[in-house]
Protein backbone atom coordinates (compact mmCIF):
# COMPACT_ATOMS: atom_id res chain seq x y z
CA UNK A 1 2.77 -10.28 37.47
CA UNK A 2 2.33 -12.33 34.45
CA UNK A 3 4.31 -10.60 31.24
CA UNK A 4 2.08 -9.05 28.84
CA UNK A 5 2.53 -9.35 25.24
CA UNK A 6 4.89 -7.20 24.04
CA UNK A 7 4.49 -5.51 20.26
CA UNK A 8 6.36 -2.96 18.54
CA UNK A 9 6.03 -0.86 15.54
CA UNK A 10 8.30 0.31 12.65
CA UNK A 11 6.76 2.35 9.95
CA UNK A 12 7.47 5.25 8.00
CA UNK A 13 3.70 6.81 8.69
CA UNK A 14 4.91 9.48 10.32
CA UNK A 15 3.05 11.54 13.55
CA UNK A 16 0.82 13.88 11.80
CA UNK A 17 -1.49 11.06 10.28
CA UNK A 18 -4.15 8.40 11.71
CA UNK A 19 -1.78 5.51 10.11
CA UNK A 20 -0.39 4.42 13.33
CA UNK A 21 -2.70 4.72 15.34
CA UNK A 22 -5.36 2.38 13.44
CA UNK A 23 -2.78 -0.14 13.50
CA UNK A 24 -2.21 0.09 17.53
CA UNK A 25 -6.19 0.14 17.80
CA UNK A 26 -6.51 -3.22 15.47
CA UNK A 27 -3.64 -4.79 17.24
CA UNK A 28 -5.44 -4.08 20.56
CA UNK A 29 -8.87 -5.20 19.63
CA UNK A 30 -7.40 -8.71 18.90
CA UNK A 31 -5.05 -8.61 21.81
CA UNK A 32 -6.56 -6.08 24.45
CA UNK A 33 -3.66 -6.77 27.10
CA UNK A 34 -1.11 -6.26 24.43
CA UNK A 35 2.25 -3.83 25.78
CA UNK A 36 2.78 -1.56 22.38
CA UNK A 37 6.05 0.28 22.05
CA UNK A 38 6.99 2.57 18.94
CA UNK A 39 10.91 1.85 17.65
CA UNK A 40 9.82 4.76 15.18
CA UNK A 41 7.20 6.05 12.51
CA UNK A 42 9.55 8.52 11.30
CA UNK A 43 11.29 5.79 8.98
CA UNK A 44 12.17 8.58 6.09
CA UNK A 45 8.98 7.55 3.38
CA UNK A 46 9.73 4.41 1.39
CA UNK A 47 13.12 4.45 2.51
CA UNK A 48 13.84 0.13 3.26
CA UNK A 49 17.50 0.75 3.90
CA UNK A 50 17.05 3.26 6.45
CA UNK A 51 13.98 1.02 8.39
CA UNK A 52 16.65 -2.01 7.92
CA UNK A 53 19.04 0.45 10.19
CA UNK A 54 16.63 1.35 12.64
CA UNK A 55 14.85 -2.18 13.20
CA UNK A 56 18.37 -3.35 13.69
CA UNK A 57 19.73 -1.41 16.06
CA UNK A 58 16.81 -1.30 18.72
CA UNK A 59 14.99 -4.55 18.29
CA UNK A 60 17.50 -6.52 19.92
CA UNK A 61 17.62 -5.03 23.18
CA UNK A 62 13.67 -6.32 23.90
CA UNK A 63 12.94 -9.39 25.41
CA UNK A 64 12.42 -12.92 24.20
CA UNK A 65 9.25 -13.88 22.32
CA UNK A 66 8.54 -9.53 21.20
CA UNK A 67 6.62 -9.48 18.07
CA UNK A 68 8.05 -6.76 16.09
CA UNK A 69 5.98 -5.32 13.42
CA UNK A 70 7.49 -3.65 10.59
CA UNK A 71 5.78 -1.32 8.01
CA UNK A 72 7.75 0.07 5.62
CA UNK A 73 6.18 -0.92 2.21
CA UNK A 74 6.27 0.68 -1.02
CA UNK A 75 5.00 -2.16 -2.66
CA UNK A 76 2.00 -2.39 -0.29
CA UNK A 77 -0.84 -4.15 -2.22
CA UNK A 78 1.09 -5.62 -4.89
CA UNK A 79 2.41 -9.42 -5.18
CA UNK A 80 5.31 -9.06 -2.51
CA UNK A 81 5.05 -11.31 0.27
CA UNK A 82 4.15 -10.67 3.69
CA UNK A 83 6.17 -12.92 6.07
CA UNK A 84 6.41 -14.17 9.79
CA UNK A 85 9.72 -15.05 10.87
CA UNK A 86 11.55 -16.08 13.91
CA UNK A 87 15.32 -14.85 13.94
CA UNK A 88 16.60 -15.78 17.30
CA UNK A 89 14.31 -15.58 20.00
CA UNK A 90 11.98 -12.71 18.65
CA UNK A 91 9.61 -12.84 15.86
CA UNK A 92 9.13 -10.24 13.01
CA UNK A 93 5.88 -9.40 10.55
CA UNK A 94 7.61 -7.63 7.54
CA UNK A 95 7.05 -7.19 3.85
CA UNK A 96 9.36 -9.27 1.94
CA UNK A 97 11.42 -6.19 0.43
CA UNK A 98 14.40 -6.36 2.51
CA UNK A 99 13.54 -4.73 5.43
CA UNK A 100 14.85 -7.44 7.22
CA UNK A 101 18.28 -7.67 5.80
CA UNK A 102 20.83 -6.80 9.22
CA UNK A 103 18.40 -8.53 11.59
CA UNK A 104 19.14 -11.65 9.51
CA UNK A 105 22.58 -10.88 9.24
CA UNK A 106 22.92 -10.67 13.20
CA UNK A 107 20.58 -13.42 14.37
CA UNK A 108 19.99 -16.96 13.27
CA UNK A 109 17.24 -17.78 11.37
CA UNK A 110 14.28 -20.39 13.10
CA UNK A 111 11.13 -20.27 11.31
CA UNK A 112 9.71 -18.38 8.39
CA UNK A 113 6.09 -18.64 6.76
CA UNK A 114 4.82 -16.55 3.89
CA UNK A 115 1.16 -15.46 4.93
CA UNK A 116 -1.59 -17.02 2.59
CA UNK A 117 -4.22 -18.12 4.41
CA UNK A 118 -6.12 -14.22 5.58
CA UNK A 119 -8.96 -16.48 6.53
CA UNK A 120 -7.89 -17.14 9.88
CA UNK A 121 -7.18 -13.85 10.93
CA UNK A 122 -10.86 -12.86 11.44
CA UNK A 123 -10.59 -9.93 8.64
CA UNK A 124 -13.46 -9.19 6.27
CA UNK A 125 -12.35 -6.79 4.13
CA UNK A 126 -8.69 -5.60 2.91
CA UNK A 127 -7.85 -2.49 2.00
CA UNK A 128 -4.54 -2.97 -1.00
CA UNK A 129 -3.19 0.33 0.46
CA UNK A 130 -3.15 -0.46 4.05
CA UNK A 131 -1.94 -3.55 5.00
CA UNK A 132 -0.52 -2.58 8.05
CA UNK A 133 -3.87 -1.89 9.64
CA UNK A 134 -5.79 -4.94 7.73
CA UNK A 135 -3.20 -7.93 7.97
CA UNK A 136 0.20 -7.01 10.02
CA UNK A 137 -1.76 -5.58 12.89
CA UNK A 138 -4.55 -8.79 13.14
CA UNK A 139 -1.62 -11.55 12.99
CA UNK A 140 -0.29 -9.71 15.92
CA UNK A 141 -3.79 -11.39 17.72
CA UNK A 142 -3.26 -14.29 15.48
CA UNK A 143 0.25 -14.79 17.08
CA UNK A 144 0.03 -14.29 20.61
CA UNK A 145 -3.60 -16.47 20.48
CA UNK A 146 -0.87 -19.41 20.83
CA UNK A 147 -1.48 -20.60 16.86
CA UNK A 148 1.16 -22.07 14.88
CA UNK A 149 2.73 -19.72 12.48
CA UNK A 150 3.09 -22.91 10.28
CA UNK A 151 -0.90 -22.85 9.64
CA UNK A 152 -0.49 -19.15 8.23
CA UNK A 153 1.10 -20.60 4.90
CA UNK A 154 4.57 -22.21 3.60
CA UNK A 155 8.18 -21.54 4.43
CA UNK A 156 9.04 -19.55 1.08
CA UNK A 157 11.97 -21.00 -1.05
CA UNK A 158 13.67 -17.64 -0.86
CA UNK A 159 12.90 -14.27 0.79
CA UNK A 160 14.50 -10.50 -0.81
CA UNK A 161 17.70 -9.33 0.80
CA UNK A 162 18.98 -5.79 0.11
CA UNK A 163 22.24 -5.79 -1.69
CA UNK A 164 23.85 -3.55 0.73
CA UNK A 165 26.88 -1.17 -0.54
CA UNK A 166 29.76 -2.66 0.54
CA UNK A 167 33.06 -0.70 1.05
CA UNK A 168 35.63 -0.79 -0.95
CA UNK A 169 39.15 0.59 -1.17
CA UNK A 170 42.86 -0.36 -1.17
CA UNK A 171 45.95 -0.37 1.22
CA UNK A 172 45.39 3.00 3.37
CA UNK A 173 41.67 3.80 2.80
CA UNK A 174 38.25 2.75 2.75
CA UNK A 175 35.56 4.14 0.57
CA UNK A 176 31.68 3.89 1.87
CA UNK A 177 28.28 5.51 1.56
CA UNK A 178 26.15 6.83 4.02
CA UNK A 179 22.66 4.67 4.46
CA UNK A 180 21.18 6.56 7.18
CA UNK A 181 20.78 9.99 8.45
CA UNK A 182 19.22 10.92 12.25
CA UNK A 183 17.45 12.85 13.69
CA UNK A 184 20.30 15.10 14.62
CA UNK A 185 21.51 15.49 11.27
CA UNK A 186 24.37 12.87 12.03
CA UNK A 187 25.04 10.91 9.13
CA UNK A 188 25.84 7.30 9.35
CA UNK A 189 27.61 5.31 7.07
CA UNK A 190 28.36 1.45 5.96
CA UNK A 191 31.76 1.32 7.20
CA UNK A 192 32.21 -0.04 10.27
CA UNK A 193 34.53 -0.67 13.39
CA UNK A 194 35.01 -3.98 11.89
CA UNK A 195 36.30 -2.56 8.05
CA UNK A 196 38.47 -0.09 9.90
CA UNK A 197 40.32 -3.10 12.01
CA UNK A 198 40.72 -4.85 9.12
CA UNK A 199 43.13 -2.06 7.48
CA UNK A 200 44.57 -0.49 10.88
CA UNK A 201 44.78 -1.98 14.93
CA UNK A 202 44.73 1.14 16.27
CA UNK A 203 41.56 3.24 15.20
CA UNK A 204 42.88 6.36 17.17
CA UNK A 205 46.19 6.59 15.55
CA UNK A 206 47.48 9.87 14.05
CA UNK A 207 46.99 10.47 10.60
CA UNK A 208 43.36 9.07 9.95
CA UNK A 209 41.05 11.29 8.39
CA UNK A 210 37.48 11.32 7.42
CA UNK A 211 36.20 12.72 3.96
CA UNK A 212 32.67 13.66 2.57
CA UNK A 213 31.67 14.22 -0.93
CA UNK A 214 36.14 14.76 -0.83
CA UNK A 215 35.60 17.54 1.80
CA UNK A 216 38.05 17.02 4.82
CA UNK A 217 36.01 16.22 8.15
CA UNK A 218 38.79 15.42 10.18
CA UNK A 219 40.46 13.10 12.49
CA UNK A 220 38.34 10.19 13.65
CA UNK A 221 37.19 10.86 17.47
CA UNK A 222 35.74 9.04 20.44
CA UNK A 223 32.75 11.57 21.00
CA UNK A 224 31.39 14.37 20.09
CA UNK A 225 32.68 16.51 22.41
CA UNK A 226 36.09 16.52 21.55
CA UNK A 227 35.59 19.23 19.00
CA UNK A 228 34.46 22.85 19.57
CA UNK A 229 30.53 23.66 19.30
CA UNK A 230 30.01 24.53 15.79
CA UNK A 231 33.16 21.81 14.17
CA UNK A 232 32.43 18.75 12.45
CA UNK A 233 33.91 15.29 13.67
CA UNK A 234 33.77 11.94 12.81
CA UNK A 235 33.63 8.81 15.47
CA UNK A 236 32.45 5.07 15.36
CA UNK A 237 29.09 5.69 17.23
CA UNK A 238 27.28 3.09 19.56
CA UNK A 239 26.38 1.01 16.59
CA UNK A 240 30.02 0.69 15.53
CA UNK A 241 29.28 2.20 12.50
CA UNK A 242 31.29 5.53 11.53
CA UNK A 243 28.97 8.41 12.05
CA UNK A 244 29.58 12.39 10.74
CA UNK A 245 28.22 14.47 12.87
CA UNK A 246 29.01 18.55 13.69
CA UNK A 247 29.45 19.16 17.30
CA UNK A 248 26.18 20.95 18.70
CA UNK A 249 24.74 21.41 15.00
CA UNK A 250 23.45 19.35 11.97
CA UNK A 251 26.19 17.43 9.65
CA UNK A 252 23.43 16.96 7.16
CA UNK A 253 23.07 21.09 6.68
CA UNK A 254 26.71 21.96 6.90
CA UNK A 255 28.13 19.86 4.76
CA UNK A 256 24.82 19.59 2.41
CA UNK A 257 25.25 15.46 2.22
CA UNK A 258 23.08 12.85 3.10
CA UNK A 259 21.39 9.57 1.69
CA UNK A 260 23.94 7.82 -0.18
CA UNK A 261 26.75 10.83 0.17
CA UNK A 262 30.24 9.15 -0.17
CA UNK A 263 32.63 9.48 2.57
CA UNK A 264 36.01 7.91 2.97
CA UNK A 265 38.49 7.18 5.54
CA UNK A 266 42.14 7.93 5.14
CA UNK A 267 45.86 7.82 6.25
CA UNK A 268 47.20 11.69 6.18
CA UNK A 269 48.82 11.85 2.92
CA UNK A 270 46.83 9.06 1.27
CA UNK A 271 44.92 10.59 -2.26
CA UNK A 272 45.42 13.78 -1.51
């Protein structure tokens, strides 16, 4: 059986509304055998860090030559670009606001166009608060009809990158933020496994300790088991990012943190 073009979405439209589906009816109207498959649409609203997370951390694990489509776009009908970019072997339709930030920083870079020329995508009419249904979903058609990207407009001399917190700290610890939180309540942060290796070889070691907002988490584990129902843990999740999560519950509600919460990792008797 011949592979069928494969398409998925990223947006922050949520389930309750007719957003996401328009988009998957356009996209299949120019590309009827078209293979759709949600990453999410629960991308908290306007929230380009937290979409940068998500597209990250699922779109590589689809074949060669997906076209991902990503739709989280406060600026939707304004002058921001909308771009079509190749970053290793998969492609990407995104607004230029960032959303693309840890794909880049993962994957080489190929081929990028800003889209100017609408004319070729067959569209008559665009609405300036839907894009997603009037441009992103028809250059899905446009892009599996075989057509050079090159013919949808220039490479552009720059494209936005977020200017992600970095952490910071001294000899002993290592100060972050958290940039995403789940569905679980688990709370994930921008330190990762590769920060923590940088200060100390052996991540298990006694004496580290996770802090939130300066409240004492605990020791960093390997899963979330490892702590009674009901206790809160930290533990470098699948990612390799450090994640806060409470056993069974919601780290978000317990600790009342999220978005942006500081949290920092510690040797036992370190700023105390």
């Amino acid at each position: 059986m011949a592979n069928r073009p494969l398409v998925t979405l990223t947006t922050d439209f949520g389930l309750a509304d007719p957003y996401a589906a328009a988009m998957k009816g356009v996209i299949l109207r120019h590309c009827p055998d078209a293979e759709i498959v949600d990453i999410s649409h629960q991308v908290p609203s306007h929230q380009v860090l937290s979409g940068a997370y998500i597209l990250a951390n699922a779109a590589p694990f689809f074949p060669p030559n997906t076209v991902h489509v990503v739709v989280v776009d406060p600026g939707v009908g304004t002058d921001r670009a909308i771009l079509v970019g190749q970053f290793g072997d998969q492609l990407y339709v995104f607004p230029d606001n960032g959303i693309i930030t840890f794909v880049k920083e993962a994957y080489p870079l190929r081929n990028l166009v800003e889209v100017r020329e609408l004319g070729l995508l067959g569209v008559e009419e665009v609405a300036s608060t839907f894009h997603g249904r009037d441009i992103f979903a028809p250059l899905v058609g446009y892009i599996f009809s075989g057509k050079p990207i090159s013919r949808l407009g220039m490479m552009p001399d720059s494209y936005t990158l977020l200017d992600l917190p970095e952490p910071r700290g001294q000899e002993g610890e290592i100060n972050g933020q958290v940039i995403h939180v789940d569905h679980f309540g688990n709370l994930i942060t921008n330190i990762t496994r590769k920060h923590m290796l940088q200060r100390w070889e052996n991540l298990t070691q006694a004496g580290l300790e996770v802090y939130c907002q300066g409240r004492h988490v605990g020791p960093l584990q390997s899963t979330y088991g490892q702590v009674e129902p009901g206790r809160p843990l930290a533990l470098m999740n699948s990612m390799g990012m450090l994640e806060l999560a409470v056993n069974l519950g919601r780290f978000r509600d317990s600790f009342d943190a999220g978005f942006g919460a500081d949290v920092s990792v510690r040797l036992s008797g370190e700023g105390q």
